[in-house]
Protein backbone atom coordinates (compact mmCIF):
# COMPACT_ATOMS: atom_id res chain seq x y z
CA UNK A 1 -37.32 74.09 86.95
CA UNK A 2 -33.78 74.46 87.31
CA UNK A 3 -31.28 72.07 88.69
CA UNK A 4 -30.43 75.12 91.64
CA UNK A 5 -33.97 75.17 92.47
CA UNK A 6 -34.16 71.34 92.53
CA UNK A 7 -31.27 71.00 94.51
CA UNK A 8 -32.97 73.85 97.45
CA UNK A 9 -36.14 70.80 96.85
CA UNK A 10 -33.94 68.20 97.78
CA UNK A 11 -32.35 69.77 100.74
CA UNK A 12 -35.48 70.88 102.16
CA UNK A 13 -36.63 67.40 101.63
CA UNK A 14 -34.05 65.58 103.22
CA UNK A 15 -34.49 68.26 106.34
CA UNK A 16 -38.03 67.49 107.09
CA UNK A 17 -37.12 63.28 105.93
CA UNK A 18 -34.45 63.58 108.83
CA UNK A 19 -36.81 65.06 111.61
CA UNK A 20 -38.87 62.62 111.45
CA UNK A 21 -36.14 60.33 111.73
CA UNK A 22 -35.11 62.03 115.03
CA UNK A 23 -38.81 60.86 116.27
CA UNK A 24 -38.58 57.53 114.97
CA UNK A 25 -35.12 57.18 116.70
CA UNK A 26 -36.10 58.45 119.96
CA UNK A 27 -38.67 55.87 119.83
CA UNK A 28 -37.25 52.49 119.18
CA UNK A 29 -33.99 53.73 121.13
CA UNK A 30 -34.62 52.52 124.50
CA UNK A 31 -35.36 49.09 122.65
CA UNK A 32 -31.37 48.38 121.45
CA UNK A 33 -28.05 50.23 121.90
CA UNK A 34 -26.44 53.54 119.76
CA UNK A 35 -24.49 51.26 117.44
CA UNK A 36 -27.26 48.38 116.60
CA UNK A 37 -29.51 51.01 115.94
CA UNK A 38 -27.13 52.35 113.17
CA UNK A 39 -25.83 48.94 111.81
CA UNK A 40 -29.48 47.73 111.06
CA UNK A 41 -30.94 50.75 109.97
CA UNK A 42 -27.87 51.01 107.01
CA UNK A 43 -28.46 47.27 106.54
CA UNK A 44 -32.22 48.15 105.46
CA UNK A 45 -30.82 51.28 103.44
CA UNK A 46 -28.51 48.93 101.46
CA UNK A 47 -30.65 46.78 100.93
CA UNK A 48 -32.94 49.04 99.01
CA UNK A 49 -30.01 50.60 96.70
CA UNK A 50 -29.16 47.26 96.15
CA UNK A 51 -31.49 46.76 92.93
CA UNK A 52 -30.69 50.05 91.63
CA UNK A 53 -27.18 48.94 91.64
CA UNK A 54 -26.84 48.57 87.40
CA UNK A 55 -28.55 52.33 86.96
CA UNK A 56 -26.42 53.68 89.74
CA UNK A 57 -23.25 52.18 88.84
CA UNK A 58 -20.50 54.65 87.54
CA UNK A 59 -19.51 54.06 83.83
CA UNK A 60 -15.32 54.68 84.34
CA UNK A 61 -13.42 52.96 85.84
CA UNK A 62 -12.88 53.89 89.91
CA UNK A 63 -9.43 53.48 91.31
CA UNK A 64 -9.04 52.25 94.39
CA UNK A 65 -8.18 55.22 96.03
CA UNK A 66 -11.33 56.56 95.50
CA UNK A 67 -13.18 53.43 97.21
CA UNK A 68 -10.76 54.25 99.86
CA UNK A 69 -12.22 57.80 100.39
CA UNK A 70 -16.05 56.61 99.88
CA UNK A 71 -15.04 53.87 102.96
CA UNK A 72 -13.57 56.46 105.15
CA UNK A 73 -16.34 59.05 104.05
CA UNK A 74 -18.53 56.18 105.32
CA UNK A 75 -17.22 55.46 108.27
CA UNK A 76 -17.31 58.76 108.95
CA UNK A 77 -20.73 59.97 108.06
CA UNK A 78 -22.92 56.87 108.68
CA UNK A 79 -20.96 55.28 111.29
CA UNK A 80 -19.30 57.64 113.91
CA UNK A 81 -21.72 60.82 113.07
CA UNK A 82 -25.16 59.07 113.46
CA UNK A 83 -23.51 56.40 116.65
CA UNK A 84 -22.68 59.50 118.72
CA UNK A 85 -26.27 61.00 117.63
CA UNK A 86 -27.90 58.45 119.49
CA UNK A 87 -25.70 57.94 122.38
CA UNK A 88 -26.15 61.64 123.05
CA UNK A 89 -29.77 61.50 122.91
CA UNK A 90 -29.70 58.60 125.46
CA UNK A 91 -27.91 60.95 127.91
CA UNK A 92 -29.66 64.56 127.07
CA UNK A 93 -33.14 65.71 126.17
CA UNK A 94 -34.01 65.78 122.36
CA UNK A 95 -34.31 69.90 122.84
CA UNK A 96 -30.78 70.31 124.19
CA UNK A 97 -29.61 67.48 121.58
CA UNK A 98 -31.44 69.96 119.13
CA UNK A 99 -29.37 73.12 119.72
CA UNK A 100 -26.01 70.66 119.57
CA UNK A 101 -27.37 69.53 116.14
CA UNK A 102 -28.26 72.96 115.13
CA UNK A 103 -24.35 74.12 115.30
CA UNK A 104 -24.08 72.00 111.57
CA UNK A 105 -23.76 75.03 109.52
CA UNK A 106 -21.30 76.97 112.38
CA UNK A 107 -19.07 74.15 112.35
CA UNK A 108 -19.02 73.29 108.06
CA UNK A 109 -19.02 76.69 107.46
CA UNK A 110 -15.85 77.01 109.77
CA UNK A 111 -13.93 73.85 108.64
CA UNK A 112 -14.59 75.06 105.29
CA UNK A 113 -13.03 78.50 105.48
CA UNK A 114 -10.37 77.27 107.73
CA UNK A 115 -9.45 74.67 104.35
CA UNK A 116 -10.47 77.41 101.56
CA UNK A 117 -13.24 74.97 100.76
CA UNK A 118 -15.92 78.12 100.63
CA UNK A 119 -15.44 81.68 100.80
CA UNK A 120 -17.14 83.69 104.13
CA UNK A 121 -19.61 85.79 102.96
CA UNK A 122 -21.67 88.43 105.59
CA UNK A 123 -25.02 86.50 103.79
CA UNK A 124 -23.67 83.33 105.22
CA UNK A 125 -22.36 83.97 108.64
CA UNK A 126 -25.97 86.05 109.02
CA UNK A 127 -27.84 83.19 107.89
CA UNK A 128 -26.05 80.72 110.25
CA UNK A 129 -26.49 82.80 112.85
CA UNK A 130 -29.93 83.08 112.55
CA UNK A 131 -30.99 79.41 112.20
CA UNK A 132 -29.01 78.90 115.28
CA UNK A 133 -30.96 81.73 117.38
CA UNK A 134 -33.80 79.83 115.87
CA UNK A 135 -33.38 76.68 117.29
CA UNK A 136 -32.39 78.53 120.79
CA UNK A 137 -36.01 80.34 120.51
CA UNK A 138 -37.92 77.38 120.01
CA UNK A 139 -36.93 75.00 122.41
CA UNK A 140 -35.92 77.93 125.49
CA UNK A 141 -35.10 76.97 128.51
CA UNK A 142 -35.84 73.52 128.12
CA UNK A 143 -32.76 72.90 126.06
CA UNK A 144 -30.55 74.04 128.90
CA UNK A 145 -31.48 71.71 131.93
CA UNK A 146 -28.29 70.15 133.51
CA UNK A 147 -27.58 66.79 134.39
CA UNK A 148 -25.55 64.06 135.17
CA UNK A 149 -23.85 63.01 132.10
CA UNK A 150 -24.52 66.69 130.31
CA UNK A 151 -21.58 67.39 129.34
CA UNK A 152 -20.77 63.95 127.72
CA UNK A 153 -24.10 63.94 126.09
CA UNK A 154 -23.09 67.59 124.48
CA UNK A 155 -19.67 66.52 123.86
CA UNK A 156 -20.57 63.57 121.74
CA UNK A 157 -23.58 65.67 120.01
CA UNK A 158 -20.86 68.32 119.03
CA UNK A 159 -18.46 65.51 117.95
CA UNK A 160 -21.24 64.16 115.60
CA UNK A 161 -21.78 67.18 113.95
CA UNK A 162 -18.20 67.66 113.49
CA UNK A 163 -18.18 64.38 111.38
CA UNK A 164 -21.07 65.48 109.16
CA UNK A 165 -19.34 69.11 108.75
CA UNK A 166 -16.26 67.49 107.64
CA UNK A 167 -18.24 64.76 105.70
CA UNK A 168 -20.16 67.98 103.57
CA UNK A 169 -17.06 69.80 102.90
CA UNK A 170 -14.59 67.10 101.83
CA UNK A 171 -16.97 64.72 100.51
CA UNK A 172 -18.23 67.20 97.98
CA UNK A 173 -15.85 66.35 94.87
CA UNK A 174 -16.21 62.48 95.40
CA UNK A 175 -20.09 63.42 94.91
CA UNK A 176 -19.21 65.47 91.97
CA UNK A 177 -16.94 62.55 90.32
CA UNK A 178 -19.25 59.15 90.67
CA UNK A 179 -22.60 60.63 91.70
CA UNK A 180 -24.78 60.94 94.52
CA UNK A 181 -26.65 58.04 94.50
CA UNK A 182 -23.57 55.79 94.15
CA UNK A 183 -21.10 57.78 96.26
CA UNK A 184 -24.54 56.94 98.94
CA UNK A 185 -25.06 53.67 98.65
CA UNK A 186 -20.80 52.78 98.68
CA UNK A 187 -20.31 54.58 101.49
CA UNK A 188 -23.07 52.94 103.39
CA UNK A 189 -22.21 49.44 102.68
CA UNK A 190 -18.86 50.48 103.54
CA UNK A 191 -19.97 51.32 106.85
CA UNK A 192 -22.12 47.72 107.30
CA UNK A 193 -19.12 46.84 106.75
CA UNK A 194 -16.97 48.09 109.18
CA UNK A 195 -19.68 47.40 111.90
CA UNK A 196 -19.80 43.36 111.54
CA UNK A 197 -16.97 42.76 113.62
CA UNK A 198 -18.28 44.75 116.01
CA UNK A 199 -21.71 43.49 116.31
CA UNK A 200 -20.57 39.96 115.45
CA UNK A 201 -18.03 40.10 118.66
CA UNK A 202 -21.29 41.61 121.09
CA UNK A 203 -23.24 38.37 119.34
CA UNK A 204 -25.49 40.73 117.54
CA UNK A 205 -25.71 38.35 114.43
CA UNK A 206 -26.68 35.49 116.23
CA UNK A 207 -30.61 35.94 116.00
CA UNK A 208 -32.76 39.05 114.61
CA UNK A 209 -33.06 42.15 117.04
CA UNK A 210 -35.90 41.64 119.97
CA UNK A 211 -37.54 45.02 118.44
CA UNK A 212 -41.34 45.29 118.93
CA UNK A 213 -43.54 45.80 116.44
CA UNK A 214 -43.94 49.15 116.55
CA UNK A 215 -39.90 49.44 117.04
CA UNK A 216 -39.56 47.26 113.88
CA UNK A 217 -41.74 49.77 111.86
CA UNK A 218 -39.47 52.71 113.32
CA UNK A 219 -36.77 50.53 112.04
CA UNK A 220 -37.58 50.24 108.83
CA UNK A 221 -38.79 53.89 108.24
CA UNK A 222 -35.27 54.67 109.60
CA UNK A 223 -33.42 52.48 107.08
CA UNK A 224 -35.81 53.45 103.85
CA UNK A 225 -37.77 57.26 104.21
CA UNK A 226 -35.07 57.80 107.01
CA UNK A 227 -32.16 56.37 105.47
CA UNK A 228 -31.96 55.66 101.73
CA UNK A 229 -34.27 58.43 100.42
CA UNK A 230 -33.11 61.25 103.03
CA UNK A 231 -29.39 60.48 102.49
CA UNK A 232 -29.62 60.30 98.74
CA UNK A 233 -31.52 63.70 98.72
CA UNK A 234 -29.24 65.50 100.55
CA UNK A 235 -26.26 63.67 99.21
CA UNK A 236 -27.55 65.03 95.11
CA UNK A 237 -28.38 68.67 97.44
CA UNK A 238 -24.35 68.75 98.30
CA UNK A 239 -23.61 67.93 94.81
CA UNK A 240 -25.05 70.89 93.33
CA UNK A 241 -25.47 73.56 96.56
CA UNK A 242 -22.26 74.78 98.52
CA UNK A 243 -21.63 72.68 101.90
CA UNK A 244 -23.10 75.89 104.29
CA UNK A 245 -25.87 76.16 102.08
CA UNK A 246 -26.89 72.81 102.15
CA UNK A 247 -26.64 71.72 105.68
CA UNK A 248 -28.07 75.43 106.44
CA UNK A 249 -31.47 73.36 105.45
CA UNK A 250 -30.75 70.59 108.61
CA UNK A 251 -31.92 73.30 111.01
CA UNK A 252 -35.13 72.41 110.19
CA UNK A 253 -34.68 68.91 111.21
CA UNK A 254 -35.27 69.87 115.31
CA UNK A 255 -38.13 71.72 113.97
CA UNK A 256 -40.13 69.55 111.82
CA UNK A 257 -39.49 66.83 115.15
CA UNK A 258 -41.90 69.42 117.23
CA UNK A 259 -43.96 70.15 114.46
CA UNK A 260 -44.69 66.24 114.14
CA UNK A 261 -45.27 66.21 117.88
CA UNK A 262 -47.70 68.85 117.53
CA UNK A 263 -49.77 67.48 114.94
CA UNK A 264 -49.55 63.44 115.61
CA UNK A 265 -49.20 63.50 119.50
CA UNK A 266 -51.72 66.51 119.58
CA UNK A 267 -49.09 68.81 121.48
CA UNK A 268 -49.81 72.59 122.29
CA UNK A 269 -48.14 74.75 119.14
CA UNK A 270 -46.33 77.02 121.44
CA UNK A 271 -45.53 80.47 120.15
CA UNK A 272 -41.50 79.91 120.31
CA UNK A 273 -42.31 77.14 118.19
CA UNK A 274 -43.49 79.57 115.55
CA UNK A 275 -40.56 82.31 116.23
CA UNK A 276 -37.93 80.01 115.99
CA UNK A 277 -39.36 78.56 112.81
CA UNK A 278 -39.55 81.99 111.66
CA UNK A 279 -35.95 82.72 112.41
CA UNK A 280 -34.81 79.46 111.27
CA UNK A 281 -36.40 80.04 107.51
CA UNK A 282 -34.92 83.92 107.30
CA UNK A 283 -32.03 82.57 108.28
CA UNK A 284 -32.11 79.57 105.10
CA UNK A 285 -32.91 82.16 102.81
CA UNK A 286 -30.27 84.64 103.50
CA UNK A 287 -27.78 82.08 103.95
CA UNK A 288 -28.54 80.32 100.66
CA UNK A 289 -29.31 83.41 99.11
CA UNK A 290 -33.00 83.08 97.98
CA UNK A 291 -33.88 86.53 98.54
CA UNK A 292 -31.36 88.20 96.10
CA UNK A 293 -32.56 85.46 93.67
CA UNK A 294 -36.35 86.76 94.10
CA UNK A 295 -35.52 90.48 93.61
CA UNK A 296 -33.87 89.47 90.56
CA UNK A 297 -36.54 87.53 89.70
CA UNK A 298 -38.87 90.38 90.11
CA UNK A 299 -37.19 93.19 88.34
């Protein structure tokens, strides 16, 4: 098995990893605020790359510009992208937070045309396009109730997913130079970091969270399936697959979050459900451009 084909794996992976996430989050959310939720779930996510650190460790020498990038990278992808995730969810439903996520590939595969990061191919903008009707399909009308604080809850959804656009496009080479799993596990810390002021000033290191059990084991699954494995996955994904490609596989996340609901909480499959799914995987495959590869394959 090629490294291509592993990469498509780990993407794919990392999609499903992450929509369960959006369950687990939606669950213990309501027990602690946006940015607690993010500071202890890296914590946990450290914490596990932390005795991996001697296998995982580049062998040159880094310069400290290049710590400087991971920490902004950091503070950019595991800080401000996954705080104004949650806030938004705390002020929309998950289906309209859903079609906000689902604009990840429109928005990397703009900032990285605009910057001559990736070339715009008709197989690309198709595939994009598609995924996104997807998610619109599945979740209908329910992703387009109005409220209150609507627009803020959109506004920070679609500033998120700006972060994580920019994050897959620039953060690419840094990848490419000290690997994956290291470029990961920096950048993470890096954000800890950068959150203990913050949580030390609102007392949040005084005692241990007041999470229930059940939030503690959403908790965890957040900071290890959720957070170390996911992140790692789809950070070795962008190493190897363009930036569109790779985050054209996150469309599933919204997905695989119904699909759960359907088999654990015993929800009806509705038929969008299975027509946006539809969509969203034609659109993956013609973006990444898996059905070329299988005609080739089969002459």
């Amino acid at each position: 098995m090629n490294r291509t084909v592993l990469a498509h794996l780990a993407a794919l992976t990392a999609a499903l990893s992450a929509g369960t996430a959006v369950v687990a989050t939606r669950y213990v959310i309501g027990e602690t605020d946006p940015l607690a939720l993010v500071f202890y779930r890296y914590v946990i996510s450290v914490a596990c790359f932390a005795p991996a650190l001697p296998l995982i460790w580049p062998r040159h020498r880094i310069e400290w510009t290049e710590y400087a990038k991971i920490a902004a990278f950091g503070i950019l992808f595991f800080v401000l992208f996954p705080w104004a995730f949650n806030a938004s969810l705390k002020l929309i439903p998950a289906a309209r937070g859903a079609v906000g996520l689902a604009t990840i590939p429109i928005q990397t595969m703009l900032v990285a045309a605009i910057f001559g990061r990736e070339r715009l191919t008709a197989a690309r903008v198709a595939g994009v396009l598609l995924t996104f009707c997807g998610i619109v399909a599945a979740f209908g009308t329910a992703a387009f109730g109005q409220g209150g604080d609507t627009a803020v809850g959109d506004g920070l959804m679609l500033l998120g997913v700006l972060c994580a656009a920019v994050y897959s496009v620039f953060g690419r080479a840094t990848l490419m130079r000290h690997g994956a799993v290291f470029v990961t596990a920096s950048a993470m810390a890096f954000a800890v970091l950068a959150l203990l002021p913050v949580m030390a000033f609102g007392g949040g290191l005084t005692a241990l969270p007041a999470f229930s059990a059940k939030g503690w084991i959403a908790v965890i699954f957040l900071g290890t399936v959720g957070g170390a494995l996911q992140f790692s996955l789809f950070m070795w994904a962008l190493r190897w697959l363009s930036p569109t490609t790779t985050v054209l596989y996150l469309t599933l996340n919204p997905i695989a979050a119904m699909a759960l609901g359907t088999l654990i909480l015993g929800e009806h499959l509705k038929p969008e459900l299975v027509l946006g799914l539809g969509l969203v995987l034609t659109g993956i495959f013609i973006g990444a451009g898996i059905f070329p590869a299988l005609r080739k394959k089969a002459a």
